[in-house]
PDB file of N, CA and C in Angstrom:
ATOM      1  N   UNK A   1     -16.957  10.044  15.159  1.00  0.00           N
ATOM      2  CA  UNK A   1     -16.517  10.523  13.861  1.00  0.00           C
ATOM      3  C   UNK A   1     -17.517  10.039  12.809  1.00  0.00           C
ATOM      4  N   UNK A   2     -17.875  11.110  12.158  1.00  0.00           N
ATOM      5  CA  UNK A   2     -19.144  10.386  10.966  1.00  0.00           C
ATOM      6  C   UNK A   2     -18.362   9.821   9.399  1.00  0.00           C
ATOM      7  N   UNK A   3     -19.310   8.310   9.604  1.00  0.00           N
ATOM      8  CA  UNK A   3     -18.919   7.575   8.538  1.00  0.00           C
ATOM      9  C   UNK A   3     -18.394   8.385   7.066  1.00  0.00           C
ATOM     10  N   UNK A   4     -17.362   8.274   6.788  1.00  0.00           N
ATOM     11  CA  UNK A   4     -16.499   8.679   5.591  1.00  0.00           C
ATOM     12  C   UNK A   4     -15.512   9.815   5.600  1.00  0.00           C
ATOM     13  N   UNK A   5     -15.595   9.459   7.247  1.00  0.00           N
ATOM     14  CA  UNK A   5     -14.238  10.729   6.753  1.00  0.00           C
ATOM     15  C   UNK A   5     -12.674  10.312   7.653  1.00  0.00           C
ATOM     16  N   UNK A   6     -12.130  10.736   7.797  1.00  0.00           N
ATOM     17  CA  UNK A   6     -10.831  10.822   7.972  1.00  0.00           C
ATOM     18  C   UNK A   6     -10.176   9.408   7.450  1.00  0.00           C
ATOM     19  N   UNK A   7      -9.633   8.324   8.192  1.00  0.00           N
ATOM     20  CA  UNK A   7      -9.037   7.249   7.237  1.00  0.00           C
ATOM     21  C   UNK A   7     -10.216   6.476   7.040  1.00  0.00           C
ATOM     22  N   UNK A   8     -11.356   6.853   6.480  1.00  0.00           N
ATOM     23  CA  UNK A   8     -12.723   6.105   6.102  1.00  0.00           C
ATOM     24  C   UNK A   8     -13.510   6.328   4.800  1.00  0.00           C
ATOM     25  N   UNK A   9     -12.612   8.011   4.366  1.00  0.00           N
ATOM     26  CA  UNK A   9     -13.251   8.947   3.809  1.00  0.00           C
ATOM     27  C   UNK A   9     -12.660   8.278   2.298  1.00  0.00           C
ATOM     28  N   UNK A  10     -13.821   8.049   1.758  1.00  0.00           N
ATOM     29  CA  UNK A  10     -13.315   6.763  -0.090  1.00  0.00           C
ATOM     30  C   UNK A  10     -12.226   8.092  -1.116  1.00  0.00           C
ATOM     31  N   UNK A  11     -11.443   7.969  -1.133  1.00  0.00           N
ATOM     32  CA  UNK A  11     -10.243   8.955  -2.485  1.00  0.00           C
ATOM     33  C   UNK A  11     -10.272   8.368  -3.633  1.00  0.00           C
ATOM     34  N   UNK A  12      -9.877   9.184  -4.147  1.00  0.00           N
ATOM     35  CA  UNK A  12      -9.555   8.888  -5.766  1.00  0.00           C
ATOM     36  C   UNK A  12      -7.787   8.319  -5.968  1.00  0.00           C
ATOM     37  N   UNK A  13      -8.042   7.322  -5.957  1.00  0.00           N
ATOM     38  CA  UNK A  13      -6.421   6.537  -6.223  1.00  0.00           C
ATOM     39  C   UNK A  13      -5.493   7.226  -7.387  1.00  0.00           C
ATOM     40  N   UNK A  14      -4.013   7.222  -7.421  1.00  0.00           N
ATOM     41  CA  UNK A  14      -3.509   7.740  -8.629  1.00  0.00           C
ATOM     42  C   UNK A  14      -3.153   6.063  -9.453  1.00  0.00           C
ATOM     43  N   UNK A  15      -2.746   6.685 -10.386  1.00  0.00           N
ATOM     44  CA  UNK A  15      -2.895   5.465 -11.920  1.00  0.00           C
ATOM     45  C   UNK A  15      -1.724   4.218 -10.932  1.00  0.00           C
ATOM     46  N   UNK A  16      -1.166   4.816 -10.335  1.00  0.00           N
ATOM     47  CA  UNK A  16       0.265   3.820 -10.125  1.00  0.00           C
ATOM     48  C   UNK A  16      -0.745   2.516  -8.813  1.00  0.00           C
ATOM     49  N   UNK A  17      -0.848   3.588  -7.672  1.00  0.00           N
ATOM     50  CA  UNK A  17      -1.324   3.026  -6.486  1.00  0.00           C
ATOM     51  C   UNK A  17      -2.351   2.177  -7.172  1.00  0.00           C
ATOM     52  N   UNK A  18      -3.861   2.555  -8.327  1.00  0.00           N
ATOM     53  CA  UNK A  18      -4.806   1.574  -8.731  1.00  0.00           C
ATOM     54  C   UNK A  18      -4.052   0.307  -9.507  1.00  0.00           C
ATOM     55  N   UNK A  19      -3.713   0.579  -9.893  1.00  0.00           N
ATOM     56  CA  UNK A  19      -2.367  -0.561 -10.508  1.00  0.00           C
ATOM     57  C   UNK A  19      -2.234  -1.559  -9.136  1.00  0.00           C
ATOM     58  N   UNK A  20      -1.824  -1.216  -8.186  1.00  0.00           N
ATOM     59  CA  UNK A  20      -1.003  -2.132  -7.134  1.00  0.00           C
ATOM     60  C   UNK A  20      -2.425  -2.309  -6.398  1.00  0.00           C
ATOM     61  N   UNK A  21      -3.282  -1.820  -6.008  1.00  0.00           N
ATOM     62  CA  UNK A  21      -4.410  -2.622  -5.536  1.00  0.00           C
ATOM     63  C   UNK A  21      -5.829  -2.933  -5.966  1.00  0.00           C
ATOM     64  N   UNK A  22      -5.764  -2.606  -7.380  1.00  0.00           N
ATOM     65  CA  UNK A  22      -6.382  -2.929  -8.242  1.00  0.00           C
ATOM     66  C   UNK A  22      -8.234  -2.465  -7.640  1.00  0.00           C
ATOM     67  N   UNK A  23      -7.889  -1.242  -7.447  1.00  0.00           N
ATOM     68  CA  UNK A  23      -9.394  -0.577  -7.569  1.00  0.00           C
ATOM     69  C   UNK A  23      -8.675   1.225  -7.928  1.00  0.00           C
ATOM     70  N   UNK A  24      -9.781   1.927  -8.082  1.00  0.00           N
ATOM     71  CA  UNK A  24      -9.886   3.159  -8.168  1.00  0.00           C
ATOM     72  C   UNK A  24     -10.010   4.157  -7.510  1.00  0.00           C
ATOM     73  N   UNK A  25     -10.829   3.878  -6.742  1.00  0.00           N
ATOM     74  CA  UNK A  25     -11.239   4.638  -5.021  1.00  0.00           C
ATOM     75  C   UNK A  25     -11.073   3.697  -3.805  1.00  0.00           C
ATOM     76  N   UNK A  26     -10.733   4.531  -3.035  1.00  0.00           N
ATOM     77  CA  UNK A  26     -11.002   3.853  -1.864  1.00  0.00           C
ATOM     78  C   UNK A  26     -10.352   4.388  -0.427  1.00  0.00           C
ATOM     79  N   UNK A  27     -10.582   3.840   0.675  1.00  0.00           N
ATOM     80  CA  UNK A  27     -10.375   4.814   1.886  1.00  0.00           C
ATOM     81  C   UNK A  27      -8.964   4.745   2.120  1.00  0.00           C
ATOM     82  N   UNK A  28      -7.843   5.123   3.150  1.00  0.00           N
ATOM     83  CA  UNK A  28      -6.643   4.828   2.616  1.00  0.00           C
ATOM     84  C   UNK A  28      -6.561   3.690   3.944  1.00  0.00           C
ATOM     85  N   UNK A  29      -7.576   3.261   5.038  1.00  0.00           N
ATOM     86  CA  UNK A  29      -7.694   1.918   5.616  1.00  0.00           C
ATOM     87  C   UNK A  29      -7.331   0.987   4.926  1.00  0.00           C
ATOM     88  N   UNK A  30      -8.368   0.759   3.853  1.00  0.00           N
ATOM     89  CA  UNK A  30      -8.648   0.123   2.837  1.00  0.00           C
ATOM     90  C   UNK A  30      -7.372   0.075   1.779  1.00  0.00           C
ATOM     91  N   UNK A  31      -6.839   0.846   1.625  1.00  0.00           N
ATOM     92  CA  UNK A  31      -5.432   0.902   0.404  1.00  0.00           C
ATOM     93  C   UNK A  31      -4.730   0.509   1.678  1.00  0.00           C
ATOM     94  N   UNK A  32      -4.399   0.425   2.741  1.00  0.00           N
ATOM     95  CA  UNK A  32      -3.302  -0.057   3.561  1.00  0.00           C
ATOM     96  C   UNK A  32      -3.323  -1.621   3.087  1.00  0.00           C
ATOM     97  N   UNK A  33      -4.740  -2.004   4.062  1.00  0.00           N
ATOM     98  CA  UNK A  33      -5.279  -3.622   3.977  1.00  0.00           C
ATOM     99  C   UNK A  33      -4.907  -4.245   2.556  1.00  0.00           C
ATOM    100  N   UNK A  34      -5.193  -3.552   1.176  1.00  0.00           N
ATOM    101  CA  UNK A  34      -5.030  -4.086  -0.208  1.00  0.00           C
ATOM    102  C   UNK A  34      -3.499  -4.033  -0.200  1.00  0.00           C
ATOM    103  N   UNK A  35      -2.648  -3.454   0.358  1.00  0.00           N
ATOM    104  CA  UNK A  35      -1.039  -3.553   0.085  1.00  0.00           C
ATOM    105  C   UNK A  35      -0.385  -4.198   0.505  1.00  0.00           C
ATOM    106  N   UNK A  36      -1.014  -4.740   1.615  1.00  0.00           N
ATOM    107  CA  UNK A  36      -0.710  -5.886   2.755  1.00  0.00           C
ATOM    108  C   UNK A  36      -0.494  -7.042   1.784  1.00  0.00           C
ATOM    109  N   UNK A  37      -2.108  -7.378   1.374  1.00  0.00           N
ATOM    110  CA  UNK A  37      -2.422  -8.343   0.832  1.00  0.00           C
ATOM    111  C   UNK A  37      -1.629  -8.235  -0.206  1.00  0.00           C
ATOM    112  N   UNK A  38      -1.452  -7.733  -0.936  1.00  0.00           N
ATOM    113  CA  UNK A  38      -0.475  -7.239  -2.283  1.00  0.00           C
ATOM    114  C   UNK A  38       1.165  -7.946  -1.919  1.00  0.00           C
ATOM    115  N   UNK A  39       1.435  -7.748  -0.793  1.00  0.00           N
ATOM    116  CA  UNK A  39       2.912  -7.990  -0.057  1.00  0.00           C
ATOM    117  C   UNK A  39       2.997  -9.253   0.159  1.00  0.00           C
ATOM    118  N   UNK A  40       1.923  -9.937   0.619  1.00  0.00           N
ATOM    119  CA  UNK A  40       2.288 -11.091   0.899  1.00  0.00           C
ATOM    120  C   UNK A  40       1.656 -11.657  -0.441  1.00  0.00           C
ATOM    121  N   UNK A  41       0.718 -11.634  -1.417  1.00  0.00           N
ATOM    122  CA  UNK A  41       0.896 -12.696  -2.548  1.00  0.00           C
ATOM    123  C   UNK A  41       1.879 -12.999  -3.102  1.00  0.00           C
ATOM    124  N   UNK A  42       2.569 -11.967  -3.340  1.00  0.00           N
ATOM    125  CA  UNK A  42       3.881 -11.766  -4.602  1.00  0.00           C
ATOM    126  C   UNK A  42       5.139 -11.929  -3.575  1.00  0.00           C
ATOM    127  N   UNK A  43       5.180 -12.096  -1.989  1.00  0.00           N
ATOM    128  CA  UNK A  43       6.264 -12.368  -1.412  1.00  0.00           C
ATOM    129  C   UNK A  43       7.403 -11.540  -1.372  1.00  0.00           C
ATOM    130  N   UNK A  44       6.642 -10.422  -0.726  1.00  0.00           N
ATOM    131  CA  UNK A  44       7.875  -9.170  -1.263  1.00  0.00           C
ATOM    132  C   UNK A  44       8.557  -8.844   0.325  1.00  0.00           C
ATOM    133  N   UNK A  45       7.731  -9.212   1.187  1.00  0.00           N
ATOM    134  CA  UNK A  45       8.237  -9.035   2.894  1.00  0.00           C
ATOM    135  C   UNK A  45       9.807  -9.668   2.661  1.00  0.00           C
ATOM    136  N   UNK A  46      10.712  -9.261   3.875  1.00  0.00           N
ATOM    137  CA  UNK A  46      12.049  -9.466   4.245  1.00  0.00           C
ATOM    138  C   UNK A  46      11.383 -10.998   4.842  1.00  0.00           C
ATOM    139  N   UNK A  47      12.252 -12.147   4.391  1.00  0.00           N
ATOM    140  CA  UNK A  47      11.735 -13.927   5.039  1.00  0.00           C
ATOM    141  C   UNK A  47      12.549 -12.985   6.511  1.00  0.00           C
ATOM    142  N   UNK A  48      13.834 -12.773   6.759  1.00  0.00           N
ATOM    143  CA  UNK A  48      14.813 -12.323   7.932  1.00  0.00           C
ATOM    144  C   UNK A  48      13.432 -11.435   8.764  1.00  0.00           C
ATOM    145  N   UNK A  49      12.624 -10.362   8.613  1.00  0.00           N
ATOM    146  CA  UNK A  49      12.534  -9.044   9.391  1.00  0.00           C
ATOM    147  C   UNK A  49      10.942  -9.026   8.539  1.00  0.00           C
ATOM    148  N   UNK A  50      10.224  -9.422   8.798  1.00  0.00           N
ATOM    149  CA  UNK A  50       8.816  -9.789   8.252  1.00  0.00           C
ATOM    150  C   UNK A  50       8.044  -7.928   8.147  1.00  0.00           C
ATOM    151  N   UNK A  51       8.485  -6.890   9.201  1.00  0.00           N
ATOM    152  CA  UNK A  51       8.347  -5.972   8.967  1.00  0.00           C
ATOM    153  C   UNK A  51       8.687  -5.115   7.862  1.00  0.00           C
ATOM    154  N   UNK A  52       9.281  -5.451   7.026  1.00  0.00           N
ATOM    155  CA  UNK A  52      10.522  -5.175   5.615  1.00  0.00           C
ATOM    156  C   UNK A  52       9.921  -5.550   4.584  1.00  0.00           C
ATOM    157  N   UNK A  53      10.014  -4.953   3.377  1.00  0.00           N
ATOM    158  CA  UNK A  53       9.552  -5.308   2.391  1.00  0.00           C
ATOM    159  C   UNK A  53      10.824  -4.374   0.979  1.00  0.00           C
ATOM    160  N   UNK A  54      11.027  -5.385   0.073  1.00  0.00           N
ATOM    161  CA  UNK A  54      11.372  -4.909  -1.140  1.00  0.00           C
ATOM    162  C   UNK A  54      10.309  -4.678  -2.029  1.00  0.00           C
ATOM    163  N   UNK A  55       9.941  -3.599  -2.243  1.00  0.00           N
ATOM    164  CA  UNK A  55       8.949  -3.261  -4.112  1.00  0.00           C
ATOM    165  C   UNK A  55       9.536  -3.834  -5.139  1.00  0.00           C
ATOM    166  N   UNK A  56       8.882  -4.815  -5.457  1.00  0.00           N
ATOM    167  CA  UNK A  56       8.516  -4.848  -6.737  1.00  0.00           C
ATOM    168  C   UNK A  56       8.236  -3.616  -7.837  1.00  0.00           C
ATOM    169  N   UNK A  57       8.509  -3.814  -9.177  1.00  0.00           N
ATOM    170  CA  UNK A  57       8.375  -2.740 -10.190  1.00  0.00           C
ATOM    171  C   UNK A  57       7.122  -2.337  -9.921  1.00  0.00           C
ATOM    172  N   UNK A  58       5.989  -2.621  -9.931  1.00  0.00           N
ATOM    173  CA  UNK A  58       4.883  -1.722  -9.788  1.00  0.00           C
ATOM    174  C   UNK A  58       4.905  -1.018  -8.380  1.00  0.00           C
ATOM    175  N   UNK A  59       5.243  -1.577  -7.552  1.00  0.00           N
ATOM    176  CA  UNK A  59       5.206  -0.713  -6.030  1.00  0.00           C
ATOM    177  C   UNK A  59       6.446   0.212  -6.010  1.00  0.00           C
ATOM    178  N   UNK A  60       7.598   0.025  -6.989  1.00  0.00           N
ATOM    179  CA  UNK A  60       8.657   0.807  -6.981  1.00  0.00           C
ATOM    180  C   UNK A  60       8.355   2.272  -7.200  1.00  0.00           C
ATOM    181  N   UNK A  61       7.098   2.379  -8.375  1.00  0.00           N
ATOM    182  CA  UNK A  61       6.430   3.756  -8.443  1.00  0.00           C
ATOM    183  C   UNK A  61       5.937   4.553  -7.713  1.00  0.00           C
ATOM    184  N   UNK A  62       5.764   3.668  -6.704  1.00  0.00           N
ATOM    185  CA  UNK A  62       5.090   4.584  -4.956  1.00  0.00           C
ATOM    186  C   UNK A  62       6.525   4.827  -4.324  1.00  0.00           C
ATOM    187  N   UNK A  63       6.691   3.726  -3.779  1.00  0.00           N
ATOM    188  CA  UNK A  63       7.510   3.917  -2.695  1.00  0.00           C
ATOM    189  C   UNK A  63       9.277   3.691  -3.125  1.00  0.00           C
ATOM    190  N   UNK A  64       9.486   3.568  -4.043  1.00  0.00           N
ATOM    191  CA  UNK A  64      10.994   3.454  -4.465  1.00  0.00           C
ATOM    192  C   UNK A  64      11.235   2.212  -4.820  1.00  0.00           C
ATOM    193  N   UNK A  65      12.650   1.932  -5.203  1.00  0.00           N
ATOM    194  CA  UNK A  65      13.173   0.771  -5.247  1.00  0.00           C
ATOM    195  C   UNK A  65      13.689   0.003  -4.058  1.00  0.00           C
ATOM    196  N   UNK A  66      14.077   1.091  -3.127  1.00  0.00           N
ATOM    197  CA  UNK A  66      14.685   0.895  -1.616  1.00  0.00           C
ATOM    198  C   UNK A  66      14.175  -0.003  -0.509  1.00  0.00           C
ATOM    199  N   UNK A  67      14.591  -0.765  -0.225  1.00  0.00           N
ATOM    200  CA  UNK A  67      13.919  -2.040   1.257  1.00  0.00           C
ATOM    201  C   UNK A  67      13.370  -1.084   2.014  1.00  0.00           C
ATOM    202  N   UNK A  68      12.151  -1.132   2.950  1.00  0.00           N
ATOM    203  CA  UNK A  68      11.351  -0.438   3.765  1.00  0.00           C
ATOM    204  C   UNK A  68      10.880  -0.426   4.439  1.00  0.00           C
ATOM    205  N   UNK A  69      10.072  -0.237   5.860  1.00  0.00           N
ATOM    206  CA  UNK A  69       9.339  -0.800   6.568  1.00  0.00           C
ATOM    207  C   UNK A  69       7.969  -0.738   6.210  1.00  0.00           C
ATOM    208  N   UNK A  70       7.334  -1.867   6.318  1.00  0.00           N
ATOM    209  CA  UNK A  70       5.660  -2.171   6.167  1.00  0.00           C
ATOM    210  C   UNK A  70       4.987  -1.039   6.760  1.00  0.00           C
ATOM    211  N   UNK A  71       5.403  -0.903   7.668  1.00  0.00           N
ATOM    212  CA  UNK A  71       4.462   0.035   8.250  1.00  0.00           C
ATOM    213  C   UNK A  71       4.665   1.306   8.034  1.00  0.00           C
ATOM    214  N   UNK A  72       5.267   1.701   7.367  1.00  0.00           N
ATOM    215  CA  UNK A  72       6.003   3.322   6.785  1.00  0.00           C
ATOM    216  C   UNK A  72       5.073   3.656   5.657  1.00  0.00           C
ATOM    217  N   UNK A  73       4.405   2.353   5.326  1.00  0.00           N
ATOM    218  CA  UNK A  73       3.742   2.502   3.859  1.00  0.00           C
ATOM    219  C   UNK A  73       2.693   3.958   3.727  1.00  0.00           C
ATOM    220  N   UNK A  74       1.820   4.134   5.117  1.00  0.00           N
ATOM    221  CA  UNK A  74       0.709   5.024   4.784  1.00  0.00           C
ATOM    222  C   UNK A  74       1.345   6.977   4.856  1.00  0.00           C
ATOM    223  N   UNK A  75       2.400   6.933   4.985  1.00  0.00           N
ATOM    224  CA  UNK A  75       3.290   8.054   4.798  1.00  0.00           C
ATOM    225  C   UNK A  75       3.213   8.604   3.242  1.00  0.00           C
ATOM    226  N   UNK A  76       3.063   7.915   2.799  1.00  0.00           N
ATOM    227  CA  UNK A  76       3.091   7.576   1.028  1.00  0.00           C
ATOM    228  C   UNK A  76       1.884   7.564   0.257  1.00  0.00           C
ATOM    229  N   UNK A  77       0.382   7.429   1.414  1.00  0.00           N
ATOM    230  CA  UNK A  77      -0.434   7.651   0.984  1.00  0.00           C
ATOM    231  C   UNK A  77      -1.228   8.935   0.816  1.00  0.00           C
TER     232      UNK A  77
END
């Protein structure tokens, strides 16, 4: 597969998502990895079900207010 395309290929972020990983472009690999990291600074994972996560107000704009699975996230991207 040639460099930049499918989950490699750099996008144009919307205002909410650059907000939560604090760049502008980028591949949606790359926006996974930054949300991760995003999840665990601010401590938003389930402590019970580490797969789980509550949003926070800025991530509420993506993905809801609703508890979720981590890994459901790139559905959304």
């Amino acid at each position: 597969m040639p460099k930049g395309s499918g989950l490699t290929k750099t996008m144009k972020l919307s205002n909410e998502l650059a907000d939560v990983v604090g760049k502008k472009e980028a591949s949606r690999a790359e926006c996974i990895k930054l949300l991760w990291a995003y999840l665990k600074k601010h401590n938003l994972q389930d402590p019970e079900n580490k797969q789980y996560f509550t949003p926070d107000k800025k991530m509420a704009k993506i993905f809801g207010e609703d508890r979720i699975r981590a890994f459901g996230m790139a559905k959304f991207l």
